[in-house]
Protein backbone atom coordinates (compact mmCIF):
# COMPACT_ATOMS: atom_id res chain seq x y z
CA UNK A 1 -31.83 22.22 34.06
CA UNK A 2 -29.37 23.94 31.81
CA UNK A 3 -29.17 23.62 27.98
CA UNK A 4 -26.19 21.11 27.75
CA UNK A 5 -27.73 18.85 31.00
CA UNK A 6 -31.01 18.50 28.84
CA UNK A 7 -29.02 16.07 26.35
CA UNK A 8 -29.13 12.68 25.97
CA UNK A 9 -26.18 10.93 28.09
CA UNK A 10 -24.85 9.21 24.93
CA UNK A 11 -24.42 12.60 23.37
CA UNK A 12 -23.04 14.19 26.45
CA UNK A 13 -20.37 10.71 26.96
CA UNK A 14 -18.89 10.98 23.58
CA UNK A 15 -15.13 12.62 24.37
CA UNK A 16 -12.82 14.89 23.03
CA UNK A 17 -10.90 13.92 20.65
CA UNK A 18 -7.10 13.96 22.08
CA UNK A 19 -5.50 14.57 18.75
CA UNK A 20 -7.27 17.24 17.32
CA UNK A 21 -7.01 18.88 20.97
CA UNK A 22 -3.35 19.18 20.22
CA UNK A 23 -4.25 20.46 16.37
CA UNK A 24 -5.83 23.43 17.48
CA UNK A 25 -3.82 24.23 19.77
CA UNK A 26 -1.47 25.14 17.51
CA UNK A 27 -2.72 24.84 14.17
CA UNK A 28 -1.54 27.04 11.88
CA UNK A 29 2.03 28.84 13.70
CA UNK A 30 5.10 29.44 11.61
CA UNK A 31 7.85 26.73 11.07
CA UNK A 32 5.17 23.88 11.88
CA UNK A 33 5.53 20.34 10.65
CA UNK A 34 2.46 18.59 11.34
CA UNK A 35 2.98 15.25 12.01
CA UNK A 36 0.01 14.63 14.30
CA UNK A 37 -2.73 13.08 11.99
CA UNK A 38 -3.09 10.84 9.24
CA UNK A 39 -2.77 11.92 6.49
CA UNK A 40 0.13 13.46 3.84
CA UNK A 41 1.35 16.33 2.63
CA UNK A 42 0.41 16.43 -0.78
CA UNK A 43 -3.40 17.26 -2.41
CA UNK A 44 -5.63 15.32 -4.22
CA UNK A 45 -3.61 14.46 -7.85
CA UNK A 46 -4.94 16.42 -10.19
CA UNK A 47 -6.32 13.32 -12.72
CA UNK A 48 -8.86 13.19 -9.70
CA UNK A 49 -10.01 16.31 -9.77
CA UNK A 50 -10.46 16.63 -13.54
CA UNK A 51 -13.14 13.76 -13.05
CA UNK A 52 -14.92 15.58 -10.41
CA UNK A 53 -15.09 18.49 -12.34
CA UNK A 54 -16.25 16.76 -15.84
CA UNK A 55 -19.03 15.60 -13.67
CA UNK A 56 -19.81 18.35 -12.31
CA UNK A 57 -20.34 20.35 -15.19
CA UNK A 58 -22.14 17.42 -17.11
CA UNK A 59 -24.83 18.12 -14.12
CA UNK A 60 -24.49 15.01 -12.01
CA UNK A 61 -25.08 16.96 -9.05
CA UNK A 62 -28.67 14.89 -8.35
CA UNK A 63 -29.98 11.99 -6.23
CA UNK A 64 -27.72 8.96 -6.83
CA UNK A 65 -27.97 5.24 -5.69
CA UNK A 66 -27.54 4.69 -2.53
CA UNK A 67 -25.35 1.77 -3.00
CA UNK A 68 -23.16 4.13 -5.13
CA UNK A 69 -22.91 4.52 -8.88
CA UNK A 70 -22.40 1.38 -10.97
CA UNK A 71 -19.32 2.85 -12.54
CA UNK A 72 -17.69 3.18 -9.03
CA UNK A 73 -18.62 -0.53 -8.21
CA UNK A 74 -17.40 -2.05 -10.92
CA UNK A 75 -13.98 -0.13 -10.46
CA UNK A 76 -13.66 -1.34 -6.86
CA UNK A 77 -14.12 -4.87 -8.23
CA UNK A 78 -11.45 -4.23 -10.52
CA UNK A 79 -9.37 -2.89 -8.10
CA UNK A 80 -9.50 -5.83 -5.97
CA UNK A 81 -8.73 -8.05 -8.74
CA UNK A 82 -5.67 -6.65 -9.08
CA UNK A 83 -4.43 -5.79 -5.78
CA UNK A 84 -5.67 -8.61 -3.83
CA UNK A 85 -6.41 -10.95 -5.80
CA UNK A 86 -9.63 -12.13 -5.32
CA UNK A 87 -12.95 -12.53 -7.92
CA UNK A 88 -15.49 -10.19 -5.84
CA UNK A 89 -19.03 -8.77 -7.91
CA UNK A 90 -20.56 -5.70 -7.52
CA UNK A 91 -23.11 -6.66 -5.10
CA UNK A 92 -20.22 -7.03 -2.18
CA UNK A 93 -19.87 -2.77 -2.43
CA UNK A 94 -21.51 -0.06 -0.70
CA UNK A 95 -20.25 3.60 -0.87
CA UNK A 96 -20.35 5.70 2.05
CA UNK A 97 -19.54 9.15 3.35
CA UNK A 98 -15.85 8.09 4.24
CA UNK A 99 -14.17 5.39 6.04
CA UNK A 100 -15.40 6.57 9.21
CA UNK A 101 -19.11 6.36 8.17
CA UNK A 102 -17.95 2.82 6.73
CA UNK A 103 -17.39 2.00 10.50
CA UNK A 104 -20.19 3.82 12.16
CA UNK A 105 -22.65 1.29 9.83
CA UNK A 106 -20.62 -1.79 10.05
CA UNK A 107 -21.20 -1.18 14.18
CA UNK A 108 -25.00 -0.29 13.63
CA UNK A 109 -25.33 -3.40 11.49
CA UNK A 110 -24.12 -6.13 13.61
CA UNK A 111 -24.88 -4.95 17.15
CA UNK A 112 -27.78 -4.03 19.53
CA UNK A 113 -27.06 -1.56 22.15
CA UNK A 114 -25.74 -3.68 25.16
CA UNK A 115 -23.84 -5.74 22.78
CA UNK A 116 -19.85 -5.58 23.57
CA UNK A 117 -17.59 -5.37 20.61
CA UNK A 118 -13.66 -6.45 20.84
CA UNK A 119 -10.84 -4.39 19.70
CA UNK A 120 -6.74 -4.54 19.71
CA UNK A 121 -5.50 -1.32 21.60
CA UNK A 122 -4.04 1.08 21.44
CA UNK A 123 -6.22 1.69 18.53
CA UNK A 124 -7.74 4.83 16.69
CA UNK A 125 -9.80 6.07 18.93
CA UNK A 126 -12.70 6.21 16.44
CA UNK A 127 -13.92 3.13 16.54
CA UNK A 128 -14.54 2.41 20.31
CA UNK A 129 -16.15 5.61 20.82
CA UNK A 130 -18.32 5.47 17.61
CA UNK A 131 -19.12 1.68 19.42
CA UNK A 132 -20.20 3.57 22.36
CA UNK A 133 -22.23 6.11 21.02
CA UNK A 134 -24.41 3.51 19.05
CA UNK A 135 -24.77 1.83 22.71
CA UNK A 136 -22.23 -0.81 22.65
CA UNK A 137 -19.30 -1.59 24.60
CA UNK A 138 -15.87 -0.93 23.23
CA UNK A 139 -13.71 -3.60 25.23
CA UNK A 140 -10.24 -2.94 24.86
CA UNK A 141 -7.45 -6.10 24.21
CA UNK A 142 -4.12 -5.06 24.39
CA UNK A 143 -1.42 -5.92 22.03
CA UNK A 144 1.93 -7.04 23.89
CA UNK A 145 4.90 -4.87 23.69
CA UNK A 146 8.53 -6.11 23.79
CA UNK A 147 11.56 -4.81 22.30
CA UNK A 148 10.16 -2.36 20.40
CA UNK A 149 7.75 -4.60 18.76
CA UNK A 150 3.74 -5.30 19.00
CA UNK A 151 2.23 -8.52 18.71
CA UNK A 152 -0.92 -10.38 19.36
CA UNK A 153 -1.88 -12.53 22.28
CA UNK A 154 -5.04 -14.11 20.68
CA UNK A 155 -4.98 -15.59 23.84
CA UNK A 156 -6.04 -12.40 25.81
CA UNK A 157 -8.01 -12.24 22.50
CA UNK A 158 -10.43 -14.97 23.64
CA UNK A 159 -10.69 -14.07 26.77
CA UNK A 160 -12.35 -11.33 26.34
CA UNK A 161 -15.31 -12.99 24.71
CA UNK A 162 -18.37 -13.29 26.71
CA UNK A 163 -21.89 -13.85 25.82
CA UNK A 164 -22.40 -10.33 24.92
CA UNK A 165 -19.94 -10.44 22.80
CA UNK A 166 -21.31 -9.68 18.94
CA UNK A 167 -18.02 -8.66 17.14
CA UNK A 168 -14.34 -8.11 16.92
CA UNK A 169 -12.99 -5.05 15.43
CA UNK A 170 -9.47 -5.90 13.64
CA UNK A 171 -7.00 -3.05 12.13
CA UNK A 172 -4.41 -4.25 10.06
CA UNK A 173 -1.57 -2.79 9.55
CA UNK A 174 -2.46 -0.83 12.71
CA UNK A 175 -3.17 3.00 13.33
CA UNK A 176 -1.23 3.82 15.61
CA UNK A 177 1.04 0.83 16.18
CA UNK A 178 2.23 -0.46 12.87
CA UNK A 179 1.27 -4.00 13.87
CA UNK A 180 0.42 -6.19 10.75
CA UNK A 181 -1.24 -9.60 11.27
CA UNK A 182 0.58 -12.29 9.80
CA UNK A 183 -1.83 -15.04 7.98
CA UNK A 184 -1.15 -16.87 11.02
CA UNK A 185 -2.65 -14.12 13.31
CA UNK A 186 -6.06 -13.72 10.86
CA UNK A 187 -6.34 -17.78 10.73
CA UNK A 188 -6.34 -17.35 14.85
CA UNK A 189 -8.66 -14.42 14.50
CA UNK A 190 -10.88 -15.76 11.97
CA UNK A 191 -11.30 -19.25 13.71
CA UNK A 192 -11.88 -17.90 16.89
CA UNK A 193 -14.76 -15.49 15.52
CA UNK A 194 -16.13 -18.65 13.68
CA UNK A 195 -16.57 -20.59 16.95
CA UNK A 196 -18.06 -18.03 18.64
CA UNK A 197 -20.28 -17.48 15.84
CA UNK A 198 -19.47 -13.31 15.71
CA UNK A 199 -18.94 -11.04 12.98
CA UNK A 200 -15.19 -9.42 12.21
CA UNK A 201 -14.94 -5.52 11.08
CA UNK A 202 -11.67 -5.90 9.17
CA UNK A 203 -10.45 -2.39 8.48
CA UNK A 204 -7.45 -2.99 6.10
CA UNK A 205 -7.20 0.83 4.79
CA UNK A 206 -3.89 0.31 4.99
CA UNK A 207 -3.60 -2.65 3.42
CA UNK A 208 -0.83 -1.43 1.01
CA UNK A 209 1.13 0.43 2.67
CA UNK A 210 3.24 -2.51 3.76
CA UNK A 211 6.92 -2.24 4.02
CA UNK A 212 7.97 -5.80 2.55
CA UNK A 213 6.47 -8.61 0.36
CA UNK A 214 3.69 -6.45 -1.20
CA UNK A 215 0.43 -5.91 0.71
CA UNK A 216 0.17 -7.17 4.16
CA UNK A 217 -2.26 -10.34 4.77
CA UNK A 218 -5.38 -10.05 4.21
CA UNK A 219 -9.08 -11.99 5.60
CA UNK A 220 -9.21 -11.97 2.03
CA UNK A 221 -6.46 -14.33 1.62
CA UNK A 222 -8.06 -16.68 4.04
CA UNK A 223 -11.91 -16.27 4.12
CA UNK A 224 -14.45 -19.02 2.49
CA UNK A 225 -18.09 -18.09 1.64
CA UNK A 226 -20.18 -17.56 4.71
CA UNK A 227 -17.67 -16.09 6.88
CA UNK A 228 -19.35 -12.94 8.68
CA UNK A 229 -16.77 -10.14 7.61
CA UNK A 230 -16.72 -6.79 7.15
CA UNK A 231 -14.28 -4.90 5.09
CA UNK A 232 -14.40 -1.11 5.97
CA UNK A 233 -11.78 0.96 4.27
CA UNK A 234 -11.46 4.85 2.62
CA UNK A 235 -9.95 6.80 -0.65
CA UNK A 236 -8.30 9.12 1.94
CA UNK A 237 -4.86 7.16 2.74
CA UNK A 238 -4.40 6.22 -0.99
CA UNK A 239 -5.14 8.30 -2.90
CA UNK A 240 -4.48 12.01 -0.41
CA UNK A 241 -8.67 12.13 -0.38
CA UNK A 242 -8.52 12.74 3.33
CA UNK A 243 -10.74 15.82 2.67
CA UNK A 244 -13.31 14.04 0.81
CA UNK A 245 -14.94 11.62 2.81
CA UNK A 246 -15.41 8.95 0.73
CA UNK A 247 -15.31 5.35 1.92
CA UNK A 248 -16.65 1.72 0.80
CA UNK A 249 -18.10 -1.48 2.85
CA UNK A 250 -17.02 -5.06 1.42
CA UNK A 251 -19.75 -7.15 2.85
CA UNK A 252 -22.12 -10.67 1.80
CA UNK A 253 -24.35 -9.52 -0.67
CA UNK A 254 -27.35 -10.55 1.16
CA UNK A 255 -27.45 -7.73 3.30
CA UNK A 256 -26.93 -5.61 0.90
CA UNK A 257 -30.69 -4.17 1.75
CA UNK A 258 -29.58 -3.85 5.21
CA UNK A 259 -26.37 -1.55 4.11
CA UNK A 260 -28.67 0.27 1.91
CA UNK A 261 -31.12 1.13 4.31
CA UNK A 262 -28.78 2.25 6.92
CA UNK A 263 -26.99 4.50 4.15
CA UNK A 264 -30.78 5.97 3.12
CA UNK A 265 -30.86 7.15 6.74
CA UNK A 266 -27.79 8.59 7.71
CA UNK A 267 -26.80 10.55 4.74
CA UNK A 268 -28.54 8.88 1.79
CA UNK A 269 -25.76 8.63 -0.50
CA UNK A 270 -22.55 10.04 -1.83
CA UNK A 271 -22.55 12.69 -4.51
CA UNK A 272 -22.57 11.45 -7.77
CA UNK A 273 -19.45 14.10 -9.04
CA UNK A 274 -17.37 13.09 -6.02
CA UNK A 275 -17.81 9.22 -6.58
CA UNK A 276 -16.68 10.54 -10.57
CA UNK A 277 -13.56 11.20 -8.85
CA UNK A 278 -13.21 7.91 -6.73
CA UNK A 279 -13.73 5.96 -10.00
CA UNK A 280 -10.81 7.94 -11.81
CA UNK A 281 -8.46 6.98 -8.69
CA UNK A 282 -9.57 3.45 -8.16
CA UNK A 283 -8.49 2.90 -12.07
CA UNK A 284 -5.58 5.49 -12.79
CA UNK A 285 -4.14 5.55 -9.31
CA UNK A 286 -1.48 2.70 -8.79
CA UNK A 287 1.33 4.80 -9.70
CA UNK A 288 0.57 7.41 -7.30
CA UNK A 289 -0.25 4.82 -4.61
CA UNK A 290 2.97 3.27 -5.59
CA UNK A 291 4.78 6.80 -4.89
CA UNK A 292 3.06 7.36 -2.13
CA UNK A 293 4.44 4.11 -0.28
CA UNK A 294 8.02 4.55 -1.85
CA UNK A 295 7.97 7.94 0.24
CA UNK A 296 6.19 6.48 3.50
CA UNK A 297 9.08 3.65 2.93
CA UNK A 298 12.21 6.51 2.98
CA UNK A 299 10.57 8.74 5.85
CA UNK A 300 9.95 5.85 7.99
CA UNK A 301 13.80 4.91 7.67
CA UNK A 302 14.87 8.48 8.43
CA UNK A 303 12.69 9.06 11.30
CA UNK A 304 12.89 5.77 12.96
CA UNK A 305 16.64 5.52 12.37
CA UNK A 306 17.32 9.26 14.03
CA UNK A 307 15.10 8.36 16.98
CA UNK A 308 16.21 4.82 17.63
CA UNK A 309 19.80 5.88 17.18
CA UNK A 310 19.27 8.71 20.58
CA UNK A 311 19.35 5.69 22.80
CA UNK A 312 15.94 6.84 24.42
CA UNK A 313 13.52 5.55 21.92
CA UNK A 314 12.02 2.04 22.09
CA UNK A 315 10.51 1.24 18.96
CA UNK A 316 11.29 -0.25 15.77
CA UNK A 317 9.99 0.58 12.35
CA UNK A 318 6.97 -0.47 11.95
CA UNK A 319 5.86 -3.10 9.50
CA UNK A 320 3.00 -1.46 7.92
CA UNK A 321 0.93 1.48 8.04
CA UNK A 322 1.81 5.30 7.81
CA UNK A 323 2.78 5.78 11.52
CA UNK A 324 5.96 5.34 13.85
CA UNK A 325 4.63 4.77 17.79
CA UNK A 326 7.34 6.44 20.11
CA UNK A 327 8.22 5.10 23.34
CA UNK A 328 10.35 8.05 24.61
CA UNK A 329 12.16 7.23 27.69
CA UNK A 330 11.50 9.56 31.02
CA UNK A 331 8.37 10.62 29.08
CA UNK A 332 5.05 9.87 31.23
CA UNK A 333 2.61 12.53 30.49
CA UNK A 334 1.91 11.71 26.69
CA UNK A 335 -0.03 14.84 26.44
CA UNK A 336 1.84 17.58 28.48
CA UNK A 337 4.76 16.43 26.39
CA UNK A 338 3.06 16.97 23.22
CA UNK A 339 2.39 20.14 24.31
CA UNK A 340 5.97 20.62 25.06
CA UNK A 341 7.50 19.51 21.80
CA UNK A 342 5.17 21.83 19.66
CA UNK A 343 5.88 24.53 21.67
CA UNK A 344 9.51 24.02 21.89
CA UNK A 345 10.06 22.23 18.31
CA UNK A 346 7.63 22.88 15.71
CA UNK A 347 6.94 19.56 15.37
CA UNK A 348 2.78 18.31 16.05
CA UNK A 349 2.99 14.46 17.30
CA UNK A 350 -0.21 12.76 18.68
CA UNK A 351 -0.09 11.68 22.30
CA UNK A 352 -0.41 8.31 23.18
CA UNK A 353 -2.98 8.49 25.52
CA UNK A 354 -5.77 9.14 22.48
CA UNK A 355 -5.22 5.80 21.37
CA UNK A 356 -6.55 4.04 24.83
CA UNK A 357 -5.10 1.53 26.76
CA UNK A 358 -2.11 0.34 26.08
CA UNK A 359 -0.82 3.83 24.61
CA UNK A 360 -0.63 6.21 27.57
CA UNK A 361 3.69 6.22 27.37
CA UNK A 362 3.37 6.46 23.75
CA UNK A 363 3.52 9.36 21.02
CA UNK A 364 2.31 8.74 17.10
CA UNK A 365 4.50 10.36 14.37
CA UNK A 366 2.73 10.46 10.72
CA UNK A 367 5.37 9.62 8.30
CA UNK A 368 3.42 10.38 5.36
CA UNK A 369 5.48 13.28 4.26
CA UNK A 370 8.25 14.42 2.05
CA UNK A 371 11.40 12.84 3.82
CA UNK A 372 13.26 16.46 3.70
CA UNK A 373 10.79 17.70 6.12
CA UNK A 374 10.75 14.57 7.49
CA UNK A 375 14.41 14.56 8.59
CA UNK A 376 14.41 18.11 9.72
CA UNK A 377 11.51 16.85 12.11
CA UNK A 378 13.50 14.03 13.36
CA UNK A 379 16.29 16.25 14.16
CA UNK A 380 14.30 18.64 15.69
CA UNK A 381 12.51 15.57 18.00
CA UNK A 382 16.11 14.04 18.59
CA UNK A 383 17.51 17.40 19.79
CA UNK A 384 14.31 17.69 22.17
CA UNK A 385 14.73 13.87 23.32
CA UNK A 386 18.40 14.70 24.28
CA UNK A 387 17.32 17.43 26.43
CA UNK A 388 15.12 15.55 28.81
């Protein structure tokens, strides 16, 4: 038996990722505008930083609490307060190594291997196979696509609930789609979950970046006490923190144990001088979140305007999120053609078929990014698109 045979199946079933295949490819070559994953283009702001560093050299650099520093708990309350409205203590937060993490322990909290968790696809390819590797079953629901436009089907939605069926896993506004549930969509969601007495992940990282009427909907909005929700969400998309891997859980305080526990056993805790940071961007960040979604806001426009306006794009722009999904016409190999347009444009675009079913014809465009480079990239992509 060789090496690689001798591990565990689970291990050995967890796949490639199919956008950072494309990254290092050709990470790194001259001329390239990376538009392939999610994140943008600027660092960390520096007001950030400073706080990391003041810790740092106070010597915070020990064992913290698991749950994460007060300080950092009472800012997230604060920050809810004002961005969403809603009177949460902090008892409801748990810090953890990013927003992934967040989702790895939201899984390993509500489900026993066996147990089948629902998600909207395409999707972030994350989740279902973090799902998998904890010995679940990711099933897929897709969203329908028409016009250029994604919507929900709740009722595909229900039928894919069985008896295994634990919990549904809802992203909103969607990576990579742009969908945003409408309060309509979460009531549907939220009463169907109640019925079938299961649990809802809610990741609303992107909660914000919404392109009209403020943030998008929210369980939030709609929840009473004793719903069974989890909020999983990260500093990456906010506040540029993709680097730092730094995430929260909103959940009942009564497992709050539970959280803790699992947290104590997978990488007991966050650093202290890093959560210092997180605190300064929770309460002196708004005006560089609010810059950030001014500038998603233009780039979307220029890139989804430039595409659409080839004739061979179906898509419109997106309502929420940081990402324009690409339905390029004659295009169906989403990979080789990613290939293609890196090697032949500069330009790095995530192929469709990462994001599972539902996304094969499909390529994902970050528009996170400073709309000069932005337009050159559409221009580049439009020139490519009129050669096919």
């Amino acid at each position: 038996m060789t090496i690689l045979a001798s591990l565990s199946p689970r291990s050995l079933a967890a796949p490639e990722s199919g956008i950072v295949e494309l990254v290092n490819y050709a990470r790194g070559r001259e001329g390239l505008i990376p538009l392939w994953v999610g994140e943008g283009d600027l660092p960390t702001p520096d007001f950030i930083a400073r706080a990391t560093q003041e810790s740092l050299k106070a010597g915070e650099t020990f064992y913290t609490w698991q749950r994460g520093i007060p300080p950092l708990r009472e800012a997230l309350v604060r920050y809810y307060q004002r961005h969403f409205q809603k009177t949460l203590a902090p008892d409801n937060f748990y810090v953890t190594g990013s927003g992934m993490q967040a989702i790895k322990l939201a899984i390993e909290a509500v489900t026993s291997p066996g147990d089948d968790v629902v998600f909207l696809s395409p999707a972030w390819p994350n989740f279902a196979a973090s799902a998998e590797l904890s010995g679940a079953r990711a099933i897929a629901v897709p969203l329908n696509f028409e016009h250029g436009k994604w919507q929900l089907d709740i009722a595909k939605l229900e039928d894919a609930i069985t008896p295994k069926t634990r919990a549904l896993f809802v992203n909103t506004p969607s990576n990579p789609t742009g969908w945003t549930a409408s309060h309509d969509d979460l009531r549907a969601i939220l009463d169907l979950a109640r019925r079938n007495g299961l649990w809802i992940i809610a990741d609303e990282i992107y909660a914000l970046y919404h392109f009209s009427d403020g943030r998008a909907p929210s369980f939030l909005d709609i929840m009473e006490d004793g719903d069974r929700i989890l909020f999983v969400n990260s500093f990456s998309k906010n506040w540029s923190m993709t680097g730092w891997r730094v995430g929260w859980i909103v959940a009942p305080a009564e497992i709050g144990q539970v959280l803790e526990n699992l947290i104590q056993y997978s990488t007991s805790g966050v650093a202290q001088f890093m959560q210092a940071g997180a605190v300064a961007a929770l309460d002196r960040g708004d005006d560089f979140i609010a810059e950030n979604i001014a500038k998603a806001s233009r780039s979307r426009d220029l890139l989804c305007d430039a595409l659409i306006a080839t004739n061979r794009v179906q898509t419109l722009k997106p309502d929420g999120a940081i990402y324009a999904f690409l339905k390029i016409d004659g295009v169906t190999d989403a990979r080789r053609t990613a290939l293609d347009i890196v090697d032949k444009t500069g330009v790095g675009l995530a192929p469709g078929t990462a994001f599972g079913e539902g996304g094969a014809l499909f390529m994902r465009a970050c528009f996170l990014r400073d709309p000069g480079q932005i337009a050159t990239a559409a221009a580049r992509l439009a020139g490519y698109i009129a050669s096919l």
